[in-house]
PDB file of N, CA and C in Angstrom:
ATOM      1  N   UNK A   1       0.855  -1.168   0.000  1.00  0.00           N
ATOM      2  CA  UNK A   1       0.000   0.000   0.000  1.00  0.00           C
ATOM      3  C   UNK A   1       0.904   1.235   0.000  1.00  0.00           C
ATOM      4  N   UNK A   2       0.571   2.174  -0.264  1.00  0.00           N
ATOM      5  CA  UNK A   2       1.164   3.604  -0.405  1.00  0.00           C
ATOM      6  C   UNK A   2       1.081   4.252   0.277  1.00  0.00           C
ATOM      7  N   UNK A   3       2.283   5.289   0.170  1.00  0.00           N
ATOM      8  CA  UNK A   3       2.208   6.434   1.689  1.00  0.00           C
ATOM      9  C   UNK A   3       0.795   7.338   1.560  1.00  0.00           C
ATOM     10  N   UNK A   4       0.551   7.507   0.604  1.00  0.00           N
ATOM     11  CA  UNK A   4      -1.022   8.291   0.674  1.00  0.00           C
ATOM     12  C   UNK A   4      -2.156   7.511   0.849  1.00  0.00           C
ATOM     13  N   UNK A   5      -2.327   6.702   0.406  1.00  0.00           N
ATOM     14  CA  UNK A   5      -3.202   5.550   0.956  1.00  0.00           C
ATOM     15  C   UNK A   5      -3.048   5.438   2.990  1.00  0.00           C
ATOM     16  N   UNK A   6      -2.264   5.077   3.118  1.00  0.00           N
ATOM     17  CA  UNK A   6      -1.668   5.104   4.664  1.00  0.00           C
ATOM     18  C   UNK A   6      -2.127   6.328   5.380  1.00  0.00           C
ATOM     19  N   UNK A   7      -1.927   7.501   4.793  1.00  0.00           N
ATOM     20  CA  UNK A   7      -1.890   8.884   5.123  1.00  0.00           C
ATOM     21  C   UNK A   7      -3.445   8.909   5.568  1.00  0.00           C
ATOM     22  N   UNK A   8      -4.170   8.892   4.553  1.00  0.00           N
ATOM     23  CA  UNK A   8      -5.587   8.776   4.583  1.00  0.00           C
ATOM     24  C   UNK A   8      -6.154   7.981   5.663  1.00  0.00           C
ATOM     25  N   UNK A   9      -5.985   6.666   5.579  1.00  0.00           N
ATOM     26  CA  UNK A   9      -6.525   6.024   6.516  1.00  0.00           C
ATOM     27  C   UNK A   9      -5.897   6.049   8.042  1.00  0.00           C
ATOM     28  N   UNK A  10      -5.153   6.869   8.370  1.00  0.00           N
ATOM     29  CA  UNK A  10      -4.974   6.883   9.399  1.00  0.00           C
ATOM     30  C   UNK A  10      -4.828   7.908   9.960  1.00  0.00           C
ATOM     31  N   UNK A  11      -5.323   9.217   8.720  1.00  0.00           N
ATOM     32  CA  UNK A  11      -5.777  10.611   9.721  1.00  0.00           C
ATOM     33  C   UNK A  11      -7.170  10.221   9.542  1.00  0.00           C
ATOM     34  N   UNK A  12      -7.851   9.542   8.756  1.00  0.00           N
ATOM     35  CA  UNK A  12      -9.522   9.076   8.943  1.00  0.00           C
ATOM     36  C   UNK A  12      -9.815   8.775  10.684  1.00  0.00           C
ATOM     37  N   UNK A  13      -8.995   7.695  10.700  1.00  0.00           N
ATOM     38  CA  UNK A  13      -9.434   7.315  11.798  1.00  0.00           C
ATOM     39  C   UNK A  13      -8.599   7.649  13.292  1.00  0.00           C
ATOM     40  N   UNK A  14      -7.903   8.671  12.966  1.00  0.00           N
ATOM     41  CA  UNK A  14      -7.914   9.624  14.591  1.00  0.00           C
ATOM     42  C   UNK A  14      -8.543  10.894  14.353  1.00  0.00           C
ATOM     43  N   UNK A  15      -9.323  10.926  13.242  1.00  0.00           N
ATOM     44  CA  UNK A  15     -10.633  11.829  13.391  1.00  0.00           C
ATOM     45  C   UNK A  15     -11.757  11.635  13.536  1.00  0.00           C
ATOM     46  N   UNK A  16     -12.077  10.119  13.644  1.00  0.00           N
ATOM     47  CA  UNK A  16     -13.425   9.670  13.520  1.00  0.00           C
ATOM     48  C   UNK A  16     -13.428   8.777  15.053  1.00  0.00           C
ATOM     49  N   UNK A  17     -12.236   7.877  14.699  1.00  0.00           N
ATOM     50  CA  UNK A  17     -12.586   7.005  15.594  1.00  0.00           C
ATOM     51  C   UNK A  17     -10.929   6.792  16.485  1.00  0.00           C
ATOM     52  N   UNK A  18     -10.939   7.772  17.388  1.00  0.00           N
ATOM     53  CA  UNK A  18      -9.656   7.865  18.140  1.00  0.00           C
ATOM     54  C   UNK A  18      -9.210   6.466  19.000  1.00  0.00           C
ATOM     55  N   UNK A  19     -10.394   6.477  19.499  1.00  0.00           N
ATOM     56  CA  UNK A  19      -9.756   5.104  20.814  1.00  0.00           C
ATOM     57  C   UNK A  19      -9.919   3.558  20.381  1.00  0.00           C
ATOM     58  N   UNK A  20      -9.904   3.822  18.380  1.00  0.00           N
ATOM     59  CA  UNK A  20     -10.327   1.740  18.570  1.00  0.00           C
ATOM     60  C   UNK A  20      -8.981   1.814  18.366  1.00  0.00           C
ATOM     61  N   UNK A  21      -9.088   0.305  19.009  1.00  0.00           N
ATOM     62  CA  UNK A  21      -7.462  -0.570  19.332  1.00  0.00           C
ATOM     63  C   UNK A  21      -6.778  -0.837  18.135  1.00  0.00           C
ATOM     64  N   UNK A  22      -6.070  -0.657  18.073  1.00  0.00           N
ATOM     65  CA  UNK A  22      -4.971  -1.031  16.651  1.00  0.00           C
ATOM     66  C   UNK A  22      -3.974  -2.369  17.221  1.00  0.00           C
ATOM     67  N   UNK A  23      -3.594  -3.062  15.926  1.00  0.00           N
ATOM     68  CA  UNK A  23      -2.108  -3.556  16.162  1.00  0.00           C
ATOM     69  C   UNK A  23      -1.485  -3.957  14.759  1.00  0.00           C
ATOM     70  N   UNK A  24      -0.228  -3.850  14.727  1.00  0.00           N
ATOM     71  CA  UNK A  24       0.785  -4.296  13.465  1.00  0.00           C
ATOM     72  C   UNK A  24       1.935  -4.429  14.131  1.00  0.00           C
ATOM     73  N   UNK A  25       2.062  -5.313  12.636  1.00  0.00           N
ATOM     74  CA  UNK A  25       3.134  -6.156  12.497  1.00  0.00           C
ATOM     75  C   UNK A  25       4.180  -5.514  11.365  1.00  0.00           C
ATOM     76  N   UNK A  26       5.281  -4.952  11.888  1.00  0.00           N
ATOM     77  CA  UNK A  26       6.684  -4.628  10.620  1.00  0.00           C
ATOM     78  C   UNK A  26       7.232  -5.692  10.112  1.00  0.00           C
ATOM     79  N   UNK A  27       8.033  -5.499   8.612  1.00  0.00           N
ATOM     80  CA  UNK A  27       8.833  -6.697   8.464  1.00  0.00           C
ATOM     81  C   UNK A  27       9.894  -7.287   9.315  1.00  0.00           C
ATOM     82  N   UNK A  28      10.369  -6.165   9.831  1.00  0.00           N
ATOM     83  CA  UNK A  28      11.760  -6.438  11.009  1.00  0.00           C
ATOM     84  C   UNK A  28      11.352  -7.574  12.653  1.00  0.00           C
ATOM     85  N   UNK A  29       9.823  -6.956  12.625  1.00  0.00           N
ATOM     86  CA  UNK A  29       9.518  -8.378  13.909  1.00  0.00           C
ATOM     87  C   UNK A  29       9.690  -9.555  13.094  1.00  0.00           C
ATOM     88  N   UNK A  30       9.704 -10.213  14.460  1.00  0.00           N
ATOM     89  CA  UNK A  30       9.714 -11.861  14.042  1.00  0.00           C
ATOM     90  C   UNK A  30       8.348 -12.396  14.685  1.00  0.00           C
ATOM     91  N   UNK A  31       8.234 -11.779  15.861  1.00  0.00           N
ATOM     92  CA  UNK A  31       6.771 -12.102  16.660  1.00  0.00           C
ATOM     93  C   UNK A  31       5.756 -11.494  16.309  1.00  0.00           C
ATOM     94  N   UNK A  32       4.250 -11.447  16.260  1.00  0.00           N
ATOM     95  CA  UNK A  32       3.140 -10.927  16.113  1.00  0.00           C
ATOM     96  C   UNK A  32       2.819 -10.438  17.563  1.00  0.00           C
ATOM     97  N   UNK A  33       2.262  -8.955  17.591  1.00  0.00           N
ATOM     98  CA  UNK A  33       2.127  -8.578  18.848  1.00  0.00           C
ATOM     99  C   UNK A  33       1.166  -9.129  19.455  1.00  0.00           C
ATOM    100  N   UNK A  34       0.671  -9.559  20.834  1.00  0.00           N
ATOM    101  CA  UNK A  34      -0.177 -10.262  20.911  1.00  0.00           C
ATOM    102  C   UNK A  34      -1.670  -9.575  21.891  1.00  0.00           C
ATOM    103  N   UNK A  35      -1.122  -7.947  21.659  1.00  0.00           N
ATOM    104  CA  UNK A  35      -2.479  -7.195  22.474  1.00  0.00           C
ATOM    105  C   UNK A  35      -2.904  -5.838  21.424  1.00  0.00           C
ATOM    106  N   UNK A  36      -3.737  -5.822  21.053  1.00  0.00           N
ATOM    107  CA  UNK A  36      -3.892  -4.483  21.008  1.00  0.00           C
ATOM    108  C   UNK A  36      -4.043  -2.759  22.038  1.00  0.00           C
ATOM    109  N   UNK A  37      -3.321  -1.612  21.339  1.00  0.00           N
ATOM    110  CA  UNK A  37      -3.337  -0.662  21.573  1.00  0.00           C
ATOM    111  C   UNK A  37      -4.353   0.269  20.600  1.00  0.00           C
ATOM    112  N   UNK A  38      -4.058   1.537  21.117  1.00  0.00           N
ATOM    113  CA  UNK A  38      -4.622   2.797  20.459  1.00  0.00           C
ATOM    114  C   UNK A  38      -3.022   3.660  19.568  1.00  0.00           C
ATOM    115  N   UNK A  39      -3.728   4.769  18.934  1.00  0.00           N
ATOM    116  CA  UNK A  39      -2.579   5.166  18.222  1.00  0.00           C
ATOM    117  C   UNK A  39      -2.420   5.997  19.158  1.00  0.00           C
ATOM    118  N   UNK A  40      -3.441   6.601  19.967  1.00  0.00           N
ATOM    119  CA  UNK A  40      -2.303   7.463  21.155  1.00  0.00           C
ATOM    120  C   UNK A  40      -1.417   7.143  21.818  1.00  0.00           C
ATOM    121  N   UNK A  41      -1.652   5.626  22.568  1.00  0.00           N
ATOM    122  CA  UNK A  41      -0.699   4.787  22.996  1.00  0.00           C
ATOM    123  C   UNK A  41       0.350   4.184  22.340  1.00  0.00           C
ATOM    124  N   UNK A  42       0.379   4.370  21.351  1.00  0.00           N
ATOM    125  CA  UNK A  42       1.621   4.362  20.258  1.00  0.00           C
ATOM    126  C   UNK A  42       2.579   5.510  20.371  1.00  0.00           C
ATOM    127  N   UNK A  43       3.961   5.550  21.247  1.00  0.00           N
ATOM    128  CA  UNK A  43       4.822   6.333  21.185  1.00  0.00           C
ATOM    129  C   UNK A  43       5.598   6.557  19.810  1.00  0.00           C
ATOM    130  N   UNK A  44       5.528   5.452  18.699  1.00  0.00           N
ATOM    131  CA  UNK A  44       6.806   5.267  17.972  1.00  0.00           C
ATOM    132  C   UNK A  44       5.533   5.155  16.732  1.00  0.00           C
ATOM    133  N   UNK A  45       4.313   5.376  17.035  1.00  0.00           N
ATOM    134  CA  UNK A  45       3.563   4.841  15.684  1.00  0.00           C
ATOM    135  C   UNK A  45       3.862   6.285  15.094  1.00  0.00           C
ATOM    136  N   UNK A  46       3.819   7.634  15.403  1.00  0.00           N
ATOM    137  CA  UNK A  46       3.840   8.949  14.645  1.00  0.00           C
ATOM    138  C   UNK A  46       5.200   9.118  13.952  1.00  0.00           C
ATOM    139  N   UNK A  47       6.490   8.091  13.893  1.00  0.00           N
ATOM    140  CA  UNK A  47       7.415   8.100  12.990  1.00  0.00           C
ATOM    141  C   UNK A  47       8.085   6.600  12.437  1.00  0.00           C
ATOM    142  N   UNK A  48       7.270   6.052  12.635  1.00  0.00           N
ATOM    143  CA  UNK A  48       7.171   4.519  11.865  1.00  0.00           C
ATOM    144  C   UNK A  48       6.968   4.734  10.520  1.00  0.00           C
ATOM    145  N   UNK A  49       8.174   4.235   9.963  1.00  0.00           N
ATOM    146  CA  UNK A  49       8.000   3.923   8.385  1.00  0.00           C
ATOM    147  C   UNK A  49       7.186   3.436   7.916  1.00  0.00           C
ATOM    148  N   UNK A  50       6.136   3.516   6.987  1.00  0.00           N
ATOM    149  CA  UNK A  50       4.933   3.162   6.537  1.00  0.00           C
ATOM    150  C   UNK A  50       5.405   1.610   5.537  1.00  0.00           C
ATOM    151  N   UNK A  51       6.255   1.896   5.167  1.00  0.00           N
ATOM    152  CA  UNK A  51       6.591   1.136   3.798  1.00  0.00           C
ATOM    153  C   UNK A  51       7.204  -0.106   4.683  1.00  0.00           C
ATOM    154  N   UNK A  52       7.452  -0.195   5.624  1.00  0.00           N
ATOM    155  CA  UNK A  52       7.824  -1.453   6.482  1.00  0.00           C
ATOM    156  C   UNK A  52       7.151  -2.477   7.683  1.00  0.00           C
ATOM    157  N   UNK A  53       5.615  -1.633   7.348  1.00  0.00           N
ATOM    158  CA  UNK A  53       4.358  -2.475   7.848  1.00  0.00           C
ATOM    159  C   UNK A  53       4.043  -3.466   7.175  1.00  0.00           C
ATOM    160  N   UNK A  54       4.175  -4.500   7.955  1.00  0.00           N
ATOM    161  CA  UNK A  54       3.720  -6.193   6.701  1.00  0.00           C
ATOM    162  C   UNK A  54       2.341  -6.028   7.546  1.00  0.00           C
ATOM    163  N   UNK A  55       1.822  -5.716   7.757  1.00  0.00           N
ATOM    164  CA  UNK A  55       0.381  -5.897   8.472  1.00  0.00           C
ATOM    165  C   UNK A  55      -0.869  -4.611   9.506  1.00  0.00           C
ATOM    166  N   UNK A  56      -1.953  -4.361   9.263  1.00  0.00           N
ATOM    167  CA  UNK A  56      -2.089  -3.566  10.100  1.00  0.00           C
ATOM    168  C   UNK A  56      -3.771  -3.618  10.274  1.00  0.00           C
ATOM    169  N   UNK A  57      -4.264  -4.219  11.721  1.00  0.00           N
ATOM    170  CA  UNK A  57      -5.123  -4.555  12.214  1.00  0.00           C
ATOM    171  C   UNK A  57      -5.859  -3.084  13.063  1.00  0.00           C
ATOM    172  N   UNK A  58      -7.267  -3.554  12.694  1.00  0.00           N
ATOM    173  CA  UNK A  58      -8.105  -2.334  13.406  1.00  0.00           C
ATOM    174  C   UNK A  58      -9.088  -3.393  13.669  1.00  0.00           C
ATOM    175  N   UNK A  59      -9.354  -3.663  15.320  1.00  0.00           N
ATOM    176  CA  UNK A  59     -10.361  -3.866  15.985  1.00  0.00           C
ATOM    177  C   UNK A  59     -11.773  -3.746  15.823  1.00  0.00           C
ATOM    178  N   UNK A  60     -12.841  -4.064  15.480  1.00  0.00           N
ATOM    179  CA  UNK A  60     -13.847  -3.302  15.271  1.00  0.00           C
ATOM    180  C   UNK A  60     -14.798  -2.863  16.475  1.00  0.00           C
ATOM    181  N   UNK A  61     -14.582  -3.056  18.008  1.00  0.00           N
ATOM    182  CA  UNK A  61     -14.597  -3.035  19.293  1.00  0.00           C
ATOM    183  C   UNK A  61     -13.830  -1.987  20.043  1.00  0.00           C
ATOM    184  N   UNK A  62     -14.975  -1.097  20.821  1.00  0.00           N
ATOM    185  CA  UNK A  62     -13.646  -0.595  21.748  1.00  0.00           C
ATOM    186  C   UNK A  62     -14.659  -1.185  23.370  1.00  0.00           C
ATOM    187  N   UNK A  63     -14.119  -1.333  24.034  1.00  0.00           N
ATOM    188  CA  UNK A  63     -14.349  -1.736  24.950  1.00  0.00           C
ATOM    189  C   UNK A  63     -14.098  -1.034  26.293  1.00  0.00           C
ATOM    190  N   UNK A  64     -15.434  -0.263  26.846  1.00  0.00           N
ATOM    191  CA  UNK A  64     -15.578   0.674  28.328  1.00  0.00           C
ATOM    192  C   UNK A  64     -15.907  -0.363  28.951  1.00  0.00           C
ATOM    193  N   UNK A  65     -15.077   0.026  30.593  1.00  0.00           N
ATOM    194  CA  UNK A  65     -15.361  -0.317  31.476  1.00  0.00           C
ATOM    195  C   UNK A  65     -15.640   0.566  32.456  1.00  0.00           C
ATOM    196  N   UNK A  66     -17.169  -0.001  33.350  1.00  0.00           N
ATOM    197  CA  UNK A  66     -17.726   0.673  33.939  1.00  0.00           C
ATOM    198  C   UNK A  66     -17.698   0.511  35.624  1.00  0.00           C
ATOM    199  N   UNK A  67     -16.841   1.135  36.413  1.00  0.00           N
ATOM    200  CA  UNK A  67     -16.529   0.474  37.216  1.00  0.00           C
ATOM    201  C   UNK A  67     -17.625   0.892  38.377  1.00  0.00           C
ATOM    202  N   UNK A  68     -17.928  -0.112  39.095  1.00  0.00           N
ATOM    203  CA  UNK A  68     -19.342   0.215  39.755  1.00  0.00           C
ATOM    204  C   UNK A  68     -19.196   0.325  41.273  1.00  0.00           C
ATOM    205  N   UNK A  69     -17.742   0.338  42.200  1.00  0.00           N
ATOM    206  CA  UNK A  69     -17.503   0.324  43.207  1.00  0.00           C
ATOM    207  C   UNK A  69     -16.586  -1.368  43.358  1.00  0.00           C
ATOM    208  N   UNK A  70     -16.003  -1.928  44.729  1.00  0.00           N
ATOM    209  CA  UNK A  70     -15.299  -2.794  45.264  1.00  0.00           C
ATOM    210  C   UNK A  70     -16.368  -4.026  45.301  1.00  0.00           C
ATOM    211  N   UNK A  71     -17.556  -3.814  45.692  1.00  0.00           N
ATOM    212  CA  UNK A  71     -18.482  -5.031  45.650  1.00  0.00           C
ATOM    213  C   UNK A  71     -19.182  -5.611  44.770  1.00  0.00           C
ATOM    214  N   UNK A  72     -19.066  -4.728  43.574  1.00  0.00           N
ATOM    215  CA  UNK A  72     -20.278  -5.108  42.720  1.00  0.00           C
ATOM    216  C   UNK A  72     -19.385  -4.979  41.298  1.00  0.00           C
ATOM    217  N   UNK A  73     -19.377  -6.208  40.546  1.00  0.00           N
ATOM    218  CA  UNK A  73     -18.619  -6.479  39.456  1.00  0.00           C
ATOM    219  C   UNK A  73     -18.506  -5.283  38.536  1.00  0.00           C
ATOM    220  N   UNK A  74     -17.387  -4.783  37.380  1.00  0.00           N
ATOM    221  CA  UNK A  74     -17.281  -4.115  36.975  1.00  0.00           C
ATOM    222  C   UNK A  74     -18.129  -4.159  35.411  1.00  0.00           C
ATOM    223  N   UNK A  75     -18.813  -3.028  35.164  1.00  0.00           N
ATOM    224  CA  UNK A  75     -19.977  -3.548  33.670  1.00  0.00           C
ATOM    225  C   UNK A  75     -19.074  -3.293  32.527  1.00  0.00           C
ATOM    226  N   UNK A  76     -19.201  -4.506  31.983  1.00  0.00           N
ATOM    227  CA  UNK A  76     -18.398  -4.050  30.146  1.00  0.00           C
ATOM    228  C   UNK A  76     -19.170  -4.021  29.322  1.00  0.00           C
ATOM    229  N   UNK A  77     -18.939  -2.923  28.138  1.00  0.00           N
ATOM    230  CA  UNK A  77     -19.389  -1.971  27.425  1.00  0.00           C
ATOM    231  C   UNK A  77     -19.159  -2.179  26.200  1.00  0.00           C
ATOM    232  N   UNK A  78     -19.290  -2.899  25.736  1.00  0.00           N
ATOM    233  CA  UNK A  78     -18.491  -2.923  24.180  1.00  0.00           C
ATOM    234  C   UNK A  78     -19.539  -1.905  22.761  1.00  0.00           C
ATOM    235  N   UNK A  79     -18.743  -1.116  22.271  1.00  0.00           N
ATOM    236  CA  UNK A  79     -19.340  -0.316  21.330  1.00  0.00           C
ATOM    237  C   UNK A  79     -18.724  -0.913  19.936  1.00  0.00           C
ATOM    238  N   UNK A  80     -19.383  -1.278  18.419  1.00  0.00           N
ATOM    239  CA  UNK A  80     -19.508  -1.877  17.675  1.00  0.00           C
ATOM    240  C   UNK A  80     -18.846  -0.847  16.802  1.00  0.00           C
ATOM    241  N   UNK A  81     -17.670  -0.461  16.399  1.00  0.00           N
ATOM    242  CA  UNK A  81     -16.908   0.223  15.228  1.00  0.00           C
ATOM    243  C   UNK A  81     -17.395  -0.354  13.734  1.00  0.00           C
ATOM    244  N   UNK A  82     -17.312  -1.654  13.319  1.00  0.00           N
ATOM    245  CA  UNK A  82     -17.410  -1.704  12.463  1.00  0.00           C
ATOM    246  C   UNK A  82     -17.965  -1.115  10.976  1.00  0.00           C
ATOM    247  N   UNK A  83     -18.909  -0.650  11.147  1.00  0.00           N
ATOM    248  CA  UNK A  83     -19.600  -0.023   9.838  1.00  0.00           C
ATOM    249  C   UNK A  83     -18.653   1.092   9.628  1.00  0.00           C
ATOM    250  N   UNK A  84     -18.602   2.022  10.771  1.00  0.00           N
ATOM    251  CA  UNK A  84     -17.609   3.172  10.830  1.00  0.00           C
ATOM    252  C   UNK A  84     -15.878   3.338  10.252  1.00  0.00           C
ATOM    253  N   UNK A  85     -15.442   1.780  10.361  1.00  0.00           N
ATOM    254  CA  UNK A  85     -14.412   1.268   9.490  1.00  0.00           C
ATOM    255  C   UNK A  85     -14.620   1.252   8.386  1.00  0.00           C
ATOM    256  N   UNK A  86     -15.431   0.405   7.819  1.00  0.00           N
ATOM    257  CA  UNK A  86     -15.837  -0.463   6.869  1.00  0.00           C
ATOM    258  C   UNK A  86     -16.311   0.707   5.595  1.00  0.00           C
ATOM    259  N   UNK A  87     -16.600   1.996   6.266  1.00  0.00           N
ATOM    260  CA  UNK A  87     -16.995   3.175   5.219  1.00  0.00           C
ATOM    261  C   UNK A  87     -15.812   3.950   4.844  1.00  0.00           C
ATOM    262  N   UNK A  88     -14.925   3.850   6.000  1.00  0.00           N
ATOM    263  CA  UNK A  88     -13.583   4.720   5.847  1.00  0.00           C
ATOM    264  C   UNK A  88     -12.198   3.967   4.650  1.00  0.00           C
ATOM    265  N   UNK A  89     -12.554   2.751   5.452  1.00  0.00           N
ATOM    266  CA  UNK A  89     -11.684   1.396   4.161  1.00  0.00           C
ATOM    267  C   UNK A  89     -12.179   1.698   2.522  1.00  0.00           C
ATOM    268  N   UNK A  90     -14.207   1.722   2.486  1.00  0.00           N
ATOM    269  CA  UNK A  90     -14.182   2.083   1.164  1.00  0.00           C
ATOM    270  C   UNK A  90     -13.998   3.252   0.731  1.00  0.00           C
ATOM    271  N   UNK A  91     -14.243   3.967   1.555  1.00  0.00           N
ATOM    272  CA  UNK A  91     -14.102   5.771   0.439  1.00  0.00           C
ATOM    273  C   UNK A  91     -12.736   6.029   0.131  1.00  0.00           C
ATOM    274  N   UNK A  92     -11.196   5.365   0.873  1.00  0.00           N
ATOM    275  CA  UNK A  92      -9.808   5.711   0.009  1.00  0.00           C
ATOM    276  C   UNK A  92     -10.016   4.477  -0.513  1.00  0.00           C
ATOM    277  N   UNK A  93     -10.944   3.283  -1.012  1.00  0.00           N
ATOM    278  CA  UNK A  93     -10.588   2.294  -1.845  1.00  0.00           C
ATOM    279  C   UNK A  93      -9.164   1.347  -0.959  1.00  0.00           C
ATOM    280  N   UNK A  94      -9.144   1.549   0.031  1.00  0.00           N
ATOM    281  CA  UNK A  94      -8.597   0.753   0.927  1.00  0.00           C
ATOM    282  C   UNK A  94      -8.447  -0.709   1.235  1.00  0.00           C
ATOM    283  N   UNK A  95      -7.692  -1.572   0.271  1.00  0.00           N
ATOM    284  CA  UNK A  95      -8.085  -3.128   0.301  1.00  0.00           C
ATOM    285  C   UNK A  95      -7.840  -3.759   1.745  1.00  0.00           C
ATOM    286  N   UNK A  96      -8.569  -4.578   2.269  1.00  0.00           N
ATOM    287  CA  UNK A  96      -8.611  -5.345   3.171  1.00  0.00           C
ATOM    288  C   UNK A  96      -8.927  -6.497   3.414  1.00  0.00           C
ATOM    289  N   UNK A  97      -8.868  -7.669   4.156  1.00  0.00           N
ATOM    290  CA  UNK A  97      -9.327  -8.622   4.737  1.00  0.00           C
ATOM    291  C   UNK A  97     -10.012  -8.205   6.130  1.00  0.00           C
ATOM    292  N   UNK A  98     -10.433  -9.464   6.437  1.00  0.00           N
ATOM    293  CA  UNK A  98     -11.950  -9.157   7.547  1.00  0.00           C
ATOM    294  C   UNK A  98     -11.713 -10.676   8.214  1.00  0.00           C
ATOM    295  N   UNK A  99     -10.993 -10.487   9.324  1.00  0.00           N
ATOM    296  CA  UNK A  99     -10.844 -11.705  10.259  1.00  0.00           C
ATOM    297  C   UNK A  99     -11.775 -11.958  11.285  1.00  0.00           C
ATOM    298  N   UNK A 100     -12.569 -12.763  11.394  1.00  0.00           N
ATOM    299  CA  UNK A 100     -14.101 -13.084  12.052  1.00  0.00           C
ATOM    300  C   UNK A 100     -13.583 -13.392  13.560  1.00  0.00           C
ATOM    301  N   UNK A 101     -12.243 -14.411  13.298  1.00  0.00           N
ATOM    302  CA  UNK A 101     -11.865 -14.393  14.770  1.00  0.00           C
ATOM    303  C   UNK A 101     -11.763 -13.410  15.685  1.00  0.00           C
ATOM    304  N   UNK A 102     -11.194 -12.528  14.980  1.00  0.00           N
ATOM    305  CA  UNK A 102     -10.732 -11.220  16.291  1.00  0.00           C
ATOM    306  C   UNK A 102     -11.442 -10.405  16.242  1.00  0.00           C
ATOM    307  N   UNK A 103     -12.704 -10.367  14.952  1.00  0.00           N
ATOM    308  CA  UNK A 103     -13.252  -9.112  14.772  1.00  0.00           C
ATOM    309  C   UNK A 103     -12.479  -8.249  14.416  1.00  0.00           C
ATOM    310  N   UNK A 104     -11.928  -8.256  13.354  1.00  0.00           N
ATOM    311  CA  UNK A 104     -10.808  -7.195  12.843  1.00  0.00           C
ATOM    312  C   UNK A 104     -10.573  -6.759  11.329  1.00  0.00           C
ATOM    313  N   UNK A 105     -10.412  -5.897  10.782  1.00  0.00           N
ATOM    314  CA  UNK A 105     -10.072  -5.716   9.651  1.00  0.00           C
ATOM    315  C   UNK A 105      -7.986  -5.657   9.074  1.00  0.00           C
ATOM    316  N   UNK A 106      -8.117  -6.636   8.246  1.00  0.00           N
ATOM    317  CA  UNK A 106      -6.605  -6.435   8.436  1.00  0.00           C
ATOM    318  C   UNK A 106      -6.079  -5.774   6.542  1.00  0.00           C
ATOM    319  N   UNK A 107      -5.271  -4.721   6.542  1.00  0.00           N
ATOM    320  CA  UNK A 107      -4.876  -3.802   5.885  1.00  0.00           C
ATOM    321  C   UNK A 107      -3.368  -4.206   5.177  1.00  0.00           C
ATOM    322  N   UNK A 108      -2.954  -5.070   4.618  1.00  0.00           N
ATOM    323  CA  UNK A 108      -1.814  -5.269   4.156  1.00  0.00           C
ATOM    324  C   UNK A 108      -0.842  -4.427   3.265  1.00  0.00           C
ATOM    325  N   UNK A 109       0.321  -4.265   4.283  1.00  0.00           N
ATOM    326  CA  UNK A 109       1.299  -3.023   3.237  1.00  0.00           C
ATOM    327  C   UNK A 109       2.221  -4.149   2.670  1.00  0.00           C
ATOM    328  N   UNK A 110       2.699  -5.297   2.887  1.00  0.00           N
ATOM    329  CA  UNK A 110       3.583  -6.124   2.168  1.00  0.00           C
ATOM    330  C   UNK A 110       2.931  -7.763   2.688  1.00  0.00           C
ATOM    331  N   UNK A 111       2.338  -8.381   1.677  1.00  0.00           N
ATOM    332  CA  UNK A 111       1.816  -9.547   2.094  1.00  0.00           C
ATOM    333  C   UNK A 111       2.998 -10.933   2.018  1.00  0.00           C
ATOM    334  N   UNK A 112       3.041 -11.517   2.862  1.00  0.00           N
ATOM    335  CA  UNK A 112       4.381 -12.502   2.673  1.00  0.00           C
ATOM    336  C   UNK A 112       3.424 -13.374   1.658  1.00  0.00           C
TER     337      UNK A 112
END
């Protein structure tokens, strides 16, 4: 994928949708990360080479927790991103896959 392609979809979505969880994979790992973050929580994502992402996952879930006091279990919240992706992927023509397991859309910059 291309640096403008990239560009797009990822000022799309810290304008639309700031807090869904992200994760990727560069060519230089050897491991797949195994949690997702946010791009705020990304110290190193605002000067990461674009062209050396083999992979790049968007959650379609963000998940509040509602904490209700020490006695009484904490309520989870899950809010449904997907469509909100799924419009942003088509309007830059954004190719993707759609992994059912994780609920995720995955964005390939170099496919092995």
């Amino acid at each position: 994928m291309n640096n403008t392609k990239w560009k797009e979809l990822i000022s799309a979505i810290k304008e639309k949708i700031p807090n869904i969880p992200i994760k990727y994979k560069t060519l230089f790992e050897e491991k797949t990360p195994a949690y997702y973050w946010t791009m705020a929580g990304d110290e190193h994502f605002e000067y990461l080479n674009m062209t050396s992402v083999e992979w790049f996952k968007i959650s379609c879930e963000i998940k509040e927790i509602k904490n209700r006091g020490r006695l009484i279990e904490d309520k989870f919240i899950i809010h449904d991103k997907k469509a909100e992706i799924y419009k942003i992927l088509e309007k830059f023509y954004i190719p993707f896959e759609y992994d059912e397991i994780e609920n995720a859309f995955i964005i390939y910059g170099y496919k092995s």
